[in-house]
Protein backbone atom coordinates (compact mmCIF):
# COMPACT_ATOMS: atom_id res chain seq x y z
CA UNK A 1 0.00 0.00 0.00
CA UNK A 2 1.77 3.19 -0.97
CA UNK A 3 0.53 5.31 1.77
CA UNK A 4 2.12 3.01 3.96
CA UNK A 5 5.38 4.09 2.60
CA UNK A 6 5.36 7.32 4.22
CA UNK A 7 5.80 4.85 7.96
CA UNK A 8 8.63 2.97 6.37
CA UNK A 9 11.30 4.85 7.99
CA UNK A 10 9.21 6.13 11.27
CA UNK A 11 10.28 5.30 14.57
CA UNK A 12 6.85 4.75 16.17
CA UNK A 13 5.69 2.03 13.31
CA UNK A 14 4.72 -1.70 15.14
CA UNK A 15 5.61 -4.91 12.93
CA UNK A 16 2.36 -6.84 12.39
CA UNK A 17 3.99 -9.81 14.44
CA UNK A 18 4.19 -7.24 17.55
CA UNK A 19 0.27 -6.21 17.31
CA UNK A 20 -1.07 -10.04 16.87
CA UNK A 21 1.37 -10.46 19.69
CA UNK A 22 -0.32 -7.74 22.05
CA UNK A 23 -3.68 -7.14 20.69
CA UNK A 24 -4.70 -10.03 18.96
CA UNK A 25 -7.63 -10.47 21.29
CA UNK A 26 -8.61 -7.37 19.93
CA UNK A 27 -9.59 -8.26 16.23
CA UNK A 28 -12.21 -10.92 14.79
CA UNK A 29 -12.40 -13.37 12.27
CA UNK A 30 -11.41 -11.55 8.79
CA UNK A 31 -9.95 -8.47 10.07
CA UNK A 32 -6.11 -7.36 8.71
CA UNK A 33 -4.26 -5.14 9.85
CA UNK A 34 -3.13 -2.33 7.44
CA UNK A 35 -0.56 -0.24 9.79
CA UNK A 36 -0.11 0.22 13.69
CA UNK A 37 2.25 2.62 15.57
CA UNK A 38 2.66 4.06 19.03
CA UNK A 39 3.12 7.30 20.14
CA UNK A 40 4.17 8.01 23.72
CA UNK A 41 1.98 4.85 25.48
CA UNK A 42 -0.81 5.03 23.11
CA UNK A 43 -1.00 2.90 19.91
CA UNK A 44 -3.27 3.58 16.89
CA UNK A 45 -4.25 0.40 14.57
CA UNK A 46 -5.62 0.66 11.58
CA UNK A 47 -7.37 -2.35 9.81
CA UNK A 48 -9.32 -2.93 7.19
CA UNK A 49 -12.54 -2.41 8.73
CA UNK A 50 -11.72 -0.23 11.69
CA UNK A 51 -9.30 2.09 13.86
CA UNK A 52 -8.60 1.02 17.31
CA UNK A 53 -7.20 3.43 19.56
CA UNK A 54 -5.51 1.99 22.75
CA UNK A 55 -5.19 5.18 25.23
CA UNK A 56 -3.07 4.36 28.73
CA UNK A 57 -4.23 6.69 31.00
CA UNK A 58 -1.97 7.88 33.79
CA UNK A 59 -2.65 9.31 37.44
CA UNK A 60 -5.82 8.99 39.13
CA UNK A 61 -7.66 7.70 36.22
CA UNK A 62 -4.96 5.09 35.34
CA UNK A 63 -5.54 2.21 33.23
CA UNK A 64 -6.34 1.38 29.64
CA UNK A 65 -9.20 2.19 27.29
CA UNK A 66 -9.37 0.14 24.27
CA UNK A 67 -11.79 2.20 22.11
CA UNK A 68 -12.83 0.71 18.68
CA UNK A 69 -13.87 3.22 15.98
CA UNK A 70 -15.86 1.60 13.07
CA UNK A 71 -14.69 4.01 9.90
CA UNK A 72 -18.59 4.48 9.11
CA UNK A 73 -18.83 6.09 12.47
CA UNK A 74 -16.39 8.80 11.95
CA UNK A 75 -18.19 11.85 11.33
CA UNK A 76 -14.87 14.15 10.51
CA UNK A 77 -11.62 14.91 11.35
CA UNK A 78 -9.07 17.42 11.77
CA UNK A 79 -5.08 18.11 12.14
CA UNK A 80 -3.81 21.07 13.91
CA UNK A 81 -0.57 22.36 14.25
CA UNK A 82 1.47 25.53 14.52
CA UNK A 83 3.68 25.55 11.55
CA UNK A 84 2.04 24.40 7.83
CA UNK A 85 2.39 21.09 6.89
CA UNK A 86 4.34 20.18 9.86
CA UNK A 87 4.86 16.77 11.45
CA UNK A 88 3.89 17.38 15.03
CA UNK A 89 0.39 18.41 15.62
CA UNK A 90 -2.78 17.69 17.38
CA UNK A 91 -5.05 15.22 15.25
CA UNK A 92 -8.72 15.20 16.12
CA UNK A 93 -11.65 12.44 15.71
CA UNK A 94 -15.03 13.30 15.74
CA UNK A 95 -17.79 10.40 15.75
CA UNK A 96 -21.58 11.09 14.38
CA UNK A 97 -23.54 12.50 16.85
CA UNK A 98 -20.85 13.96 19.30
CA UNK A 99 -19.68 17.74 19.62
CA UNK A 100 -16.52 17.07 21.38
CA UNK A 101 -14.30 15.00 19.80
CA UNK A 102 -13.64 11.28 20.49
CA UNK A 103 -10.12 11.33 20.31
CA UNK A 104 -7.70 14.16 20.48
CA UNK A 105 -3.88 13.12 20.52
CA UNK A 106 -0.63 14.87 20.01
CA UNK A 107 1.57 13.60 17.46
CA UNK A 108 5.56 14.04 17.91
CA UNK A 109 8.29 13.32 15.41
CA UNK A 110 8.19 9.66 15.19
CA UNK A 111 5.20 9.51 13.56
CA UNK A 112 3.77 11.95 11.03
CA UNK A 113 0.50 13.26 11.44
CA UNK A 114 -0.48 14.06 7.87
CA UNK A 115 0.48 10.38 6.70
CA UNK A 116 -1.51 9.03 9.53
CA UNK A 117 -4.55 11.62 8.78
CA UNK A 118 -4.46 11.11 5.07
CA UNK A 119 -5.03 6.36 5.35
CA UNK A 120 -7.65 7.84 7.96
CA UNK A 121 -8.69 9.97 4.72
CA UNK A 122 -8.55 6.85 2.64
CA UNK A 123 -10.87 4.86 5.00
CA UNK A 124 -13.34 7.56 5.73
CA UNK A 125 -14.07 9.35 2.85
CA UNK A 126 -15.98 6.80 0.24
């Protein structure tokens, strides 16, 4: 897949063997995985019928939040940051029916933000 390409040489991409490894419970019968990568403790995973988000929540609220996020449920989407084009920003998920947004995570150098918002593009926009 040639959007993948733009991971190839990323820091925060997982190998395939690493997420069956760690979240196989996680997917059913049928379900590949198309790319997954971790930024600080949280990992995104995108398949080919959804985008998982696993969040690990620190302090009071520890713990982890697997959160599932069926591409037809994604209302929109957005990418901010404070220079154009640049790699570290805030990317922004927005799920039919909600004002806030469902997910809302800082991206950093080892994975860029545009590559991840344009397969979310790919999936979402039919």
């Amino acid at each position: 897949m040639n959007l993948l390409s733009n991971f190839l040489n990323k820091s925060g991409v997982l190998e395939n063997t690493s997420i069956i490894e760690d979240y196989g419970r996680l997917f059913v019968d049928g379900e590949q995985i198309e790319v997954g990568f971790k930024i600080e403790e949280d990992t995104f995973i995108f398949t080919n019928r959804r985008l998982i988000f696993i969040e690990v929540r620190k302090g009071d609220d520890s713990g982890i939040e697997y959160i599932s996020l069926p591409y037809s449920n994604i209302d929109s989407f957005s990418v901010d940051s404070k220079k154009s084009f640049h790699a570290h920003g805030f990317l922004k998920i927005w799920l039919h029916g909600q004002q806030s947004p469902r997910i809302e995570k800082e991206f950093n150098k080892s994975v860029d933000v545009y590559a991840v918002q344009k397969i979310l593009a790919g999936h979402v926009i039919k």
